[in-house]
C-alpha atoms as a PDB file:
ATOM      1  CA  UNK A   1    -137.780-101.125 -43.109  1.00  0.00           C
ATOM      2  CA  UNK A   2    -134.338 -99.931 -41.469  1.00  0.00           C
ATOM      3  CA  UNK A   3    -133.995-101.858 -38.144  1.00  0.00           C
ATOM      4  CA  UNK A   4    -135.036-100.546 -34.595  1.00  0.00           C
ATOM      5  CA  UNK A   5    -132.693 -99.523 -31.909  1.00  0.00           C
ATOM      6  CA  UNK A   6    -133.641 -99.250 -28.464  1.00  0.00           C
ATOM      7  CA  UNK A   7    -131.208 -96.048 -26.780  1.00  0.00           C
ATOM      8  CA  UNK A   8    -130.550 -96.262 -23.538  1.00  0.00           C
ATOM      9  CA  UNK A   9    -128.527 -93.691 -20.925  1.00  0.00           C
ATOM     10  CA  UNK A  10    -129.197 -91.408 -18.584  1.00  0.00           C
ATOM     11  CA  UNK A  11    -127.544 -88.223 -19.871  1.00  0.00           C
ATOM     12  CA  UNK A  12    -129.918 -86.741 -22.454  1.00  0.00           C
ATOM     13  CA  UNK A  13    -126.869 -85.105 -24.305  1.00  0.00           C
ATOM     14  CA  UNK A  14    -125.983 -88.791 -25.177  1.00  0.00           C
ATOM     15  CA  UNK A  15    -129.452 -89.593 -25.995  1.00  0.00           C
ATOM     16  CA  UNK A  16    -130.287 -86.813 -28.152  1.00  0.00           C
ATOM     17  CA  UNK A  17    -126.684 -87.120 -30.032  1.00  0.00           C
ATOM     18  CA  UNK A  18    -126.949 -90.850 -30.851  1.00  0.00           C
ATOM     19  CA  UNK A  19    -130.839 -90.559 -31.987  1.00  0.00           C
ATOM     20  CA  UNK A  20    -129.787 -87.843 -34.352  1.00  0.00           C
ATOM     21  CA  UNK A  21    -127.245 -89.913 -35.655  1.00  0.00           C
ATOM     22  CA  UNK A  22    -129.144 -93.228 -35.985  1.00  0.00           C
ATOM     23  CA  UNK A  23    -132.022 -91.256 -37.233  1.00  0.00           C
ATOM     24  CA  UNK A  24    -129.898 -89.830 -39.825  1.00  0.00           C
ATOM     25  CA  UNK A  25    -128.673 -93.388 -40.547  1.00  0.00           C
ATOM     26  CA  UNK A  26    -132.186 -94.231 -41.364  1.00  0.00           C
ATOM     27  CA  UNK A  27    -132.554 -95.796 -38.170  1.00  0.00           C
ATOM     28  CA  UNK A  28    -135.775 -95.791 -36.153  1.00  0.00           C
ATOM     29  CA  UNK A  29    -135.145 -95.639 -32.476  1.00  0.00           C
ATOM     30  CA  UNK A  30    -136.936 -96.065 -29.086  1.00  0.00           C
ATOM     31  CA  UNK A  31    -135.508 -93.934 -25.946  1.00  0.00           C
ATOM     32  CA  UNK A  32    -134.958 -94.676 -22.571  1.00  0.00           C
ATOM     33  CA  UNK A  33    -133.584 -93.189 -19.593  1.00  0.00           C
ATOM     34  CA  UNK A  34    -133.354 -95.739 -16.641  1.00  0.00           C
ATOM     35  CA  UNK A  35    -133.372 -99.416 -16.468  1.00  0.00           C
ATOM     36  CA  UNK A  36    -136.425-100.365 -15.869  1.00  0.00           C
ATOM     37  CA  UNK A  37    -137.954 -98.488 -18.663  1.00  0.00           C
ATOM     38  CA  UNK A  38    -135.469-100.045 -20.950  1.00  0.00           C
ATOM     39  CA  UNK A  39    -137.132-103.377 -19.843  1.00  0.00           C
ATOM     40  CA  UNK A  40    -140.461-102.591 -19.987  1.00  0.00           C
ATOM     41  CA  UNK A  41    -139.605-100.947 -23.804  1.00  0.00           C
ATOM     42  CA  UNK A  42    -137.525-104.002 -25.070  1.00  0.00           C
ATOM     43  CA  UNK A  43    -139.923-106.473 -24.233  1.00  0.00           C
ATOM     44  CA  UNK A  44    -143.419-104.330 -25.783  1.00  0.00           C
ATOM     45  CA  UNK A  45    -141.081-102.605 -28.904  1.00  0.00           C
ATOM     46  CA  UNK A  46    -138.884-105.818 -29.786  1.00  0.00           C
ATOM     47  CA  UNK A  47    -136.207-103.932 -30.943  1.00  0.00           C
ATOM     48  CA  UNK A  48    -133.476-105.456 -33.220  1.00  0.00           C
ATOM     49  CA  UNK A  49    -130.736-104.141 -30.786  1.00  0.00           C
ATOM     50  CA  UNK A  50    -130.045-102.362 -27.520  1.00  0.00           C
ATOM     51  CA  UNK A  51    -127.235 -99.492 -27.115  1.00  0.00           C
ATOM     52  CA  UNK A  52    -127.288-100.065 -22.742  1.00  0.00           C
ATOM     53  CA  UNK A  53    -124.814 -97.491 -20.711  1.00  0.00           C
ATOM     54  CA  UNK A  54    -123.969 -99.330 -17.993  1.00  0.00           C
ATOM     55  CA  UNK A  55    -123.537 -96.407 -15.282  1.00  0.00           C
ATOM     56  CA  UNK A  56    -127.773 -96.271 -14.892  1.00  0.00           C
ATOM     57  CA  UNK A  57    -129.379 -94.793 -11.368  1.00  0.00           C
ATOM     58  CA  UNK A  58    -130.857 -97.509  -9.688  1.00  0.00           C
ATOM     59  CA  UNK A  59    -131.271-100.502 -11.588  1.00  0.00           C
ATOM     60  CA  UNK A  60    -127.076-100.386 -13.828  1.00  0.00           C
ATOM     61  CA  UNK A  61    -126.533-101.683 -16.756  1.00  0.00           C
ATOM     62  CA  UNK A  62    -125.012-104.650 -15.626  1.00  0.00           C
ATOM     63  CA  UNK A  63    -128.341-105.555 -13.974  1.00  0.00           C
ATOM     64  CA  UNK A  64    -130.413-104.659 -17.089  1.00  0.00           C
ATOM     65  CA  UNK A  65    -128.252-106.835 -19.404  1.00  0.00           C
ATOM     66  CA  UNK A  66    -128.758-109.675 -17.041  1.00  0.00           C
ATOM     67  CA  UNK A  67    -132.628-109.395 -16.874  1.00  0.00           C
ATOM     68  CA  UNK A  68    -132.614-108.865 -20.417  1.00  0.00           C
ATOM     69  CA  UNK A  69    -130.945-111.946 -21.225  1.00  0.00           C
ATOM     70  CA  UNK A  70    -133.015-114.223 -18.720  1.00  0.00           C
ATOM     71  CA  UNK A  71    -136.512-113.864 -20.520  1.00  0.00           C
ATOM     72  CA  UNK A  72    -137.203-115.358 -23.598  1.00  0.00           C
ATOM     73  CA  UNK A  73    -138.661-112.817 -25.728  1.00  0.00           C
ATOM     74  CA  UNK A  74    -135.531-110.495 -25.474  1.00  0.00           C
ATOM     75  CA  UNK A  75    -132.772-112.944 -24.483  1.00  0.00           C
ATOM     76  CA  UNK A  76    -131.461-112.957 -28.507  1.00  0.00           C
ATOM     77  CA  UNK A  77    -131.450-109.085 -28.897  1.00  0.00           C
ATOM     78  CA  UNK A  78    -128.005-108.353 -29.146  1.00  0.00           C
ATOM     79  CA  UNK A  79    -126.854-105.186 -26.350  1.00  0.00           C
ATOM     80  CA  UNK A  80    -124.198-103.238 -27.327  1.00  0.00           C
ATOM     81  CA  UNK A  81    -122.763-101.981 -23.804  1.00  0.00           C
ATOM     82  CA  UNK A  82    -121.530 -97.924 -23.346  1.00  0.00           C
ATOM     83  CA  UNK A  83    -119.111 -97.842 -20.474  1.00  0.00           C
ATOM     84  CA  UNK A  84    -116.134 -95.382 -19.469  1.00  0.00           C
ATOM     85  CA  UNK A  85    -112.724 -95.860 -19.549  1.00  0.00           C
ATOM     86  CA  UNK A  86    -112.186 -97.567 -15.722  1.00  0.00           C
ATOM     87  CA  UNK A  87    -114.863 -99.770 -16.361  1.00  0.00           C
ATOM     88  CA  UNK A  88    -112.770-102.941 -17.447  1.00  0.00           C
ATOM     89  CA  UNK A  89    -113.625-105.425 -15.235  1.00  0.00           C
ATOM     90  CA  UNK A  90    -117.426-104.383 -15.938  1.00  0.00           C
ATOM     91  CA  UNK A  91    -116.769-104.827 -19.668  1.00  0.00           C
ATOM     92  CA  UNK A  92    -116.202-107.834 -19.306  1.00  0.00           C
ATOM     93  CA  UNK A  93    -118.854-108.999 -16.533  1.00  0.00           C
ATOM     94  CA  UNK A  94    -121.116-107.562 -19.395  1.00  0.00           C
ATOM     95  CA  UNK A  95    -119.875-109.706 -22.280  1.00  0.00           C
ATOM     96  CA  UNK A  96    -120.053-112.573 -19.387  1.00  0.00           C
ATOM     97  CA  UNK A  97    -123.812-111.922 -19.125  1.00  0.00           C
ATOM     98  CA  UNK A  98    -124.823-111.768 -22.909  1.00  0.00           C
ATOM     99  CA  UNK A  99    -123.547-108.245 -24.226  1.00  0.00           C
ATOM    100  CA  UNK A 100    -122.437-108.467 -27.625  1.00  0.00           C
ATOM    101  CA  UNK A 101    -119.756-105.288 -27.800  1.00  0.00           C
ATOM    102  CA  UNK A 102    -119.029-102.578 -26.321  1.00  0.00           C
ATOM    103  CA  UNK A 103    -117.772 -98.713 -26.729  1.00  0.00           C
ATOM    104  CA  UNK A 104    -116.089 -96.401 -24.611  1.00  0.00           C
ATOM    105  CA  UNK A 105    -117.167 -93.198 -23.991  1.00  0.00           C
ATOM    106  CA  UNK A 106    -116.157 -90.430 -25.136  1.00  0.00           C
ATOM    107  CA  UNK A 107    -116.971 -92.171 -28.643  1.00  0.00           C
ATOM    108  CA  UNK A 108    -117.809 -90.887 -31.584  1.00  0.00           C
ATOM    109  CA  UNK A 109    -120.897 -91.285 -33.437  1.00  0.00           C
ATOM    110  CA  UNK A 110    -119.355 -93.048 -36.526  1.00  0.00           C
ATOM    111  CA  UNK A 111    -117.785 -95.879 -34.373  1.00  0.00           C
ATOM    112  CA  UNK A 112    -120.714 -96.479 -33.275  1.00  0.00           C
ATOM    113  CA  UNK A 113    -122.739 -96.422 -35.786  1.00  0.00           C
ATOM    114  CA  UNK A 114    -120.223 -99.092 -37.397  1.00  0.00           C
ATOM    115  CA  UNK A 115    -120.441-100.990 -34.528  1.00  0.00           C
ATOM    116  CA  UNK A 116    -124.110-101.487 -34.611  1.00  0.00           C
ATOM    117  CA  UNK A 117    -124.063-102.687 -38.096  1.00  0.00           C
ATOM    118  CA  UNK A 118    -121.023-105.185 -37.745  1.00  0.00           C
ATOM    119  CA  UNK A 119    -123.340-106.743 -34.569  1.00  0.00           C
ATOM    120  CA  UNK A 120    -126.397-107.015 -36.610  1.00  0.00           C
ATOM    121  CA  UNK A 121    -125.059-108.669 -39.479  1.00  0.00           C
ATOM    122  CA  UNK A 122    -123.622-111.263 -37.290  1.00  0.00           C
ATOM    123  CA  UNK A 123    -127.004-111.858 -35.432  1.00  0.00           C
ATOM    124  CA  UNK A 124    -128.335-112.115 -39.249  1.00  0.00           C
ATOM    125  CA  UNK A 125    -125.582-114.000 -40.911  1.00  0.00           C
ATOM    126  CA  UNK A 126    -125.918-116.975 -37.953  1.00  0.00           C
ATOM    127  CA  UNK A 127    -126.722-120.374 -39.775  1.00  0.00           C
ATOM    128  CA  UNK A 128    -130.201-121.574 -38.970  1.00  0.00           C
ATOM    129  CA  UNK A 129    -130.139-125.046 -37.297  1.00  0.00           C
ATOM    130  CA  UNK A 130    -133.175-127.146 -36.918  1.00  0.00           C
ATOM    131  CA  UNK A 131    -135.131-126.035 -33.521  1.00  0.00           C
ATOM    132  CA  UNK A 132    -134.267-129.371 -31.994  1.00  0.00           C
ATOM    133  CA  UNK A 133    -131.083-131.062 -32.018  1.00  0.00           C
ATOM    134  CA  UNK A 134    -129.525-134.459 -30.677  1.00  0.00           C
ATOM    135  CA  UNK A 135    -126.160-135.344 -29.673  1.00  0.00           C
ATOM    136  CA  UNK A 136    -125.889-138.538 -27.026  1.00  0.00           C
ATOM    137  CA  UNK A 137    -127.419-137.758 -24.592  1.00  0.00           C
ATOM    138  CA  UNK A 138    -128.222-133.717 -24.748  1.00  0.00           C
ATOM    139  CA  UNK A 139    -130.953-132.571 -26.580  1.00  0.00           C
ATOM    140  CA  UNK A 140    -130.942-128.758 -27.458  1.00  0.00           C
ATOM    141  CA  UNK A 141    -133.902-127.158 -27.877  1.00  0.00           C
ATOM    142  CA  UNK A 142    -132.456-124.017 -29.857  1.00  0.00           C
ATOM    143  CA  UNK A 143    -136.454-122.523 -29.863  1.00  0.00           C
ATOM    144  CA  UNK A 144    -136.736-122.419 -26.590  1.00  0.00           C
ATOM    145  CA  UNK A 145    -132.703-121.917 -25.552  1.00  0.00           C
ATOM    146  CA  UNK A 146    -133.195-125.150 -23.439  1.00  0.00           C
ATOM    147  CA  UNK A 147    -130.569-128.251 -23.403  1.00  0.00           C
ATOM    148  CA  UNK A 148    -131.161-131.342 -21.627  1.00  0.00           C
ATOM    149  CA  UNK A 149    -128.768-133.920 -20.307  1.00  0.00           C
ATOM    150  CA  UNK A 150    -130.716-137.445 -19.945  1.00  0.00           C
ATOM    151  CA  UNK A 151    -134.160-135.389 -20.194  1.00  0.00           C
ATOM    152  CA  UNK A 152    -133.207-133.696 -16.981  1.00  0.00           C
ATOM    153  CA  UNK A 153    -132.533-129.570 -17.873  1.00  0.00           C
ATOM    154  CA  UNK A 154    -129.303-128.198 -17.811  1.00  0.00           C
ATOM    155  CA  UNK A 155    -128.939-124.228 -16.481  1.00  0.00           C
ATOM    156  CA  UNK A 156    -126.895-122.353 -19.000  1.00  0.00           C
ATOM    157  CA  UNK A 157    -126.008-118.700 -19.667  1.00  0.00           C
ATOM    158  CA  UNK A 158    -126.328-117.127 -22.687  1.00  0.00           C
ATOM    159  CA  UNK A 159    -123.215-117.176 -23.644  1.00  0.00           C
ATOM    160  CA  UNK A 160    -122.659-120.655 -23.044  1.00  0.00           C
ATOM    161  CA  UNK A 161    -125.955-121.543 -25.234  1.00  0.00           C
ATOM    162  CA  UNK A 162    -123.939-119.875 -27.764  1.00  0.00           C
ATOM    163  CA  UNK A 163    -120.730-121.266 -27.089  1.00  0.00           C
ATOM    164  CA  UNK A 164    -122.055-124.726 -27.363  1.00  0.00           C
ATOM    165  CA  UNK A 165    -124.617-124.299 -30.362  1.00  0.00           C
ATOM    166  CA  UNK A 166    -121.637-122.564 -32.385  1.00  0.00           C
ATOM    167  CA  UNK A 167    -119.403-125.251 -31.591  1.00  0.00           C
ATOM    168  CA  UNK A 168    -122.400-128.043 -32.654  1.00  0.00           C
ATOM    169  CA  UNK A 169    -122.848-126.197 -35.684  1.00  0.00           C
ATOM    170  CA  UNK A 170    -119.000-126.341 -36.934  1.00  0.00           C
ATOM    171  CA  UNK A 171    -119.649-129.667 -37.622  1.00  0.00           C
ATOM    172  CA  UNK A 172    -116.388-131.174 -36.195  1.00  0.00           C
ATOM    173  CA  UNK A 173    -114.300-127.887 -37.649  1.00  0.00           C
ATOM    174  CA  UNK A 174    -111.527-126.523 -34.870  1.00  0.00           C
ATOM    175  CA  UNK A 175    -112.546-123.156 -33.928  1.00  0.00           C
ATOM    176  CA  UNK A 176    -110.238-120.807 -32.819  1.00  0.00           C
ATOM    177  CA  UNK A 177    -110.599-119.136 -29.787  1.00  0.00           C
ATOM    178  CA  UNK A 178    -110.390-115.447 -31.928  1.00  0.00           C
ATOM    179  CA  UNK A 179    -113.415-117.309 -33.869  1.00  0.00           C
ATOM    180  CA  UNK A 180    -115.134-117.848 -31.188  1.00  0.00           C
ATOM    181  CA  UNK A 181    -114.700-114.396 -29.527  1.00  0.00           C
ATOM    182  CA  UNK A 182    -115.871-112.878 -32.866  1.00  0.00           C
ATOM    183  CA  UNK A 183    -118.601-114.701 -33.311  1.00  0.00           C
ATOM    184  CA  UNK A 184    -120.071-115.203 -29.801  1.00  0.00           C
ATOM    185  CA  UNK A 185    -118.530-111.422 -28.012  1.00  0.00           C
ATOM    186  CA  UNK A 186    -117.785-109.566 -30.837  1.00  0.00           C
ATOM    187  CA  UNK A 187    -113.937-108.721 -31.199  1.00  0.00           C
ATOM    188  CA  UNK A 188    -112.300-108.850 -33.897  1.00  0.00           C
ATOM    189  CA  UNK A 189    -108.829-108.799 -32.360  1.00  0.00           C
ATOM    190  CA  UNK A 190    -109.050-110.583 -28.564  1.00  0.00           C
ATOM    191  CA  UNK A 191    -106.713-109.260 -25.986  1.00  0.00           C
ATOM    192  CA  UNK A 192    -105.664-112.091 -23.397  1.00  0.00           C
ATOM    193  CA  UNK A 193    -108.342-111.249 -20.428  1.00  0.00           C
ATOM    194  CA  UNK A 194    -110.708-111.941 -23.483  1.00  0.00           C
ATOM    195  CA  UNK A 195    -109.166-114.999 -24.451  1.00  0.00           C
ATOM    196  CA  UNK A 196    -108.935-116.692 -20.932  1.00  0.00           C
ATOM    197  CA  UNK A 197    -112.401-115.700 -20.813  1.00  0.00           C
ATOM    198  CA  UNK A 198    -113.538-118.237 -23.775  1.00  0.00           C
ATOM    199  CA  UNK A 199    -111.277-120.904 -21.883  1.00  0.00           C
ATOM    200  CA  UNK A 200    -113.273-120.080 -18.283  1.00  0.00           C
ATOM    201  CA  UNK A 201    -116.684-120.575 -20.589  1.00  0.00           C
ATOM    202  CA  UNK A 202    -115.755-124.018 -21.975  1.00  0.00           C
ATOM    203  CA  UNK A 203    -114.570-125.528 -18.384  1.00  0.00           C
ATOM    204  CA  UNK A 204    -117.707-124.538 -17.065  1.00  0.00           C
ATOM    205  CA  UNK A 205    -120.100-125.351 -20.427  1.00  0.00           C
ATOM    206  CA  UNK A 206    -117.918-128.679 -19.396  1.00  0.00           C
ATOM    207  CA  UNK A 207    -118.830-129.020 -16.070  1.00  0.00           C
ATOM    208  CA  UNK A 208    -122.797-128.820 -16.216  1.00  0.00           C
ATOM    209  CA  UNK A 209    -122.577-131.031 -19.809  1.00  0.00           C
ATOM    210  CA  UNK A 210    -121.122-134.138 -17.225  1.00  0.00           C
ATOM    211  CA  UNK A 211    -120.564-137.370 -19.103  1.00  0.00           C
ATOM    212  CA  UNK A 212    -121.178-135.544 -22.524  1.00  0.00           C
ATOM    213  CA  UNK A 213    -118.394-132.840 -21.625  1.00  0.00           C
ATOM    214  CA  UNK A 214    -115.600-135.212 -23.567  1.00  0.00           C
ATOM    215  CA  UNK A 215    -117.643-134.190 -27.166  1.00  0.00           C
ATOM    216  CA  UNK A 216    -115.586-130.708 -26.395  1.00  0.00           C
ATOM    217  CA  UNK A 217    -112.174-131.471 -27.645  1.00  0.00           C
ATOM    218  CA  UNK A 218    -109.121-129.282 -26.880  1.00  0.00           C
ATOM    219  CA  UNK A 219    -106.388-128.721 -29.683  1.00  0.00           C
ATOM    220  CA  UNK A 220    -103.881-127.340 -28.333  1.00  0.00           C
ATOM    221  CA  UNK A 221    -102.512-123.841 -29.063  1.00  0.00           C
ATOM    222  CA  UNK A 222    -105.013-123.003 -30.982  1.00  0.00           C
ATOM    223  CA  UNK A 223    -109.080-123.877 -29.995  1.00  0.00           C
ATOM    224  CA  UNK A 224    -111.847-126.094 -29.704  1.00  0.00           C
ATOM    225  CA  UNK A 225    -114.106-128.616 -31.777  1.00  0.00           C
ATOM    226  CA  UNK A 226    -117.108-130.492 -31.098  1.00  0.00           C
ATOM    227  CA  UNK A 227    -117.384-134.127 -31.207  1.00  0.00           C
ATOM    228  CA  UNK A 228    -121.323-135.378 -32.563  1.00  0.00           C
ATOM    229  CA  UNK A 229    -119.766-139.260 -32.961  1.00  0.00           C
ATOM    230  CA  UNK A 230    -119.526-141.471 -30.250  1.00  0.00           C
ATOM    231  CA  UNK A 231    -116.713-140.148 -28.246  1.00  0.00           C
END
């Protein structure tokens, strides 16, 4: 059965456009109009992905995405933000908070159609791990997206759960930060707001890993590799 995609926006044009199109696709879809229904919906319809505009009344995307991300039962659907053209710096709080992509309006509905399909076949292609892994002292609990330092939690993002499970998963292999923005927000080509914003993820994954943060090896010029040896 094709996969479910959870529409959300506030302009019914929009709506009705992109569930014709994913419908034609062979897409089933669920509709929503404000944030809070898209909540509500993602958690009782478990869709396999969200399309979120970010300029919602009341609750905005921004905040959705966020929420979204924090429970359990929809914090691995990926979100593929809409957003207009002045909305840069939001773009990017978005991809901060757990989006996977986004497109900018006016867009048309092959792009995004393309889009969605590219974003699920990375959230299907991922390499399974076992559900608990242990490095030193951190134990990641990929079931629950949990890591612990010395049996004491640790309080990461999404994005830095995925940061550090894709860099435990390389298996000592130096991934590049294009790689990593690929595989973790989504671009294929990374622009060099995009690129500092890998850099910003792995001084702070640092930071909160403490006497484990020296496993995360730079090489310069080009990325970053994980160390699972005594270090």
């Amino acid at each position: 059965m094709k996969e479910k995609i959870l529409i959300v926006d506030d302009e019914k044009d929009i709506v009705k456009m992109v569930d014709y199109n994913l419908k034609k696709d062979g897409f089933r879809t669920v509709l929503a109009y404000d944030g809070e229904d898209a909540i509500t919906l993602a958690g009782r319809q478990h869709p396999d992905l969200i399309i979120l505009d970010l300029m919602l009344p009341g609750m905005d995307g921004l905040e959705v995405c966020k929420a979204l991300k924090k429970e359990d039962k929809t914090a691995k659907i990926p979100v593929i933000m809409l957003t207009a053209k002045a909305q840069e710096a939001d773009k990017i709080v978005g991809l901060e908070l757990g989006a996977d992509d986004y497109v900018t309006k006016p867009f048309s509905p092959r792009e995004l159609i393309a889009r969605i399909k590219a974003v699920l076949r990375r959230a299907e292609g991922k390499e399974k791990l076992p559900e608990l892994l242990r490095v030193g002292n951190l134990t990641i609990d990929l079931a629950k997206i949990s890591v612990f330092l010395k049996d004491k939690p640790i309080e990461l993002t999404a994005k830095e759960f995925e940061l550090l499970k894709t860099l435990i998963k390389s298996n000592g292999r130096v991934l590049s930060r294009d790689f990593l923005l690929d595989s973790i927000w989504g671009f294929d080509n990374a622009m060099d707001i995009q690129t500092r914003t890998v850099d910003a993820h792995i001084t702070t994954l640092r930071r909160k890993l403490k006497s484990e943060a020296k496993r995360i090896i730079t090489v310069k010029n080009y990325g970053y590799r994980f160390e699972k040896d005594e270090v």
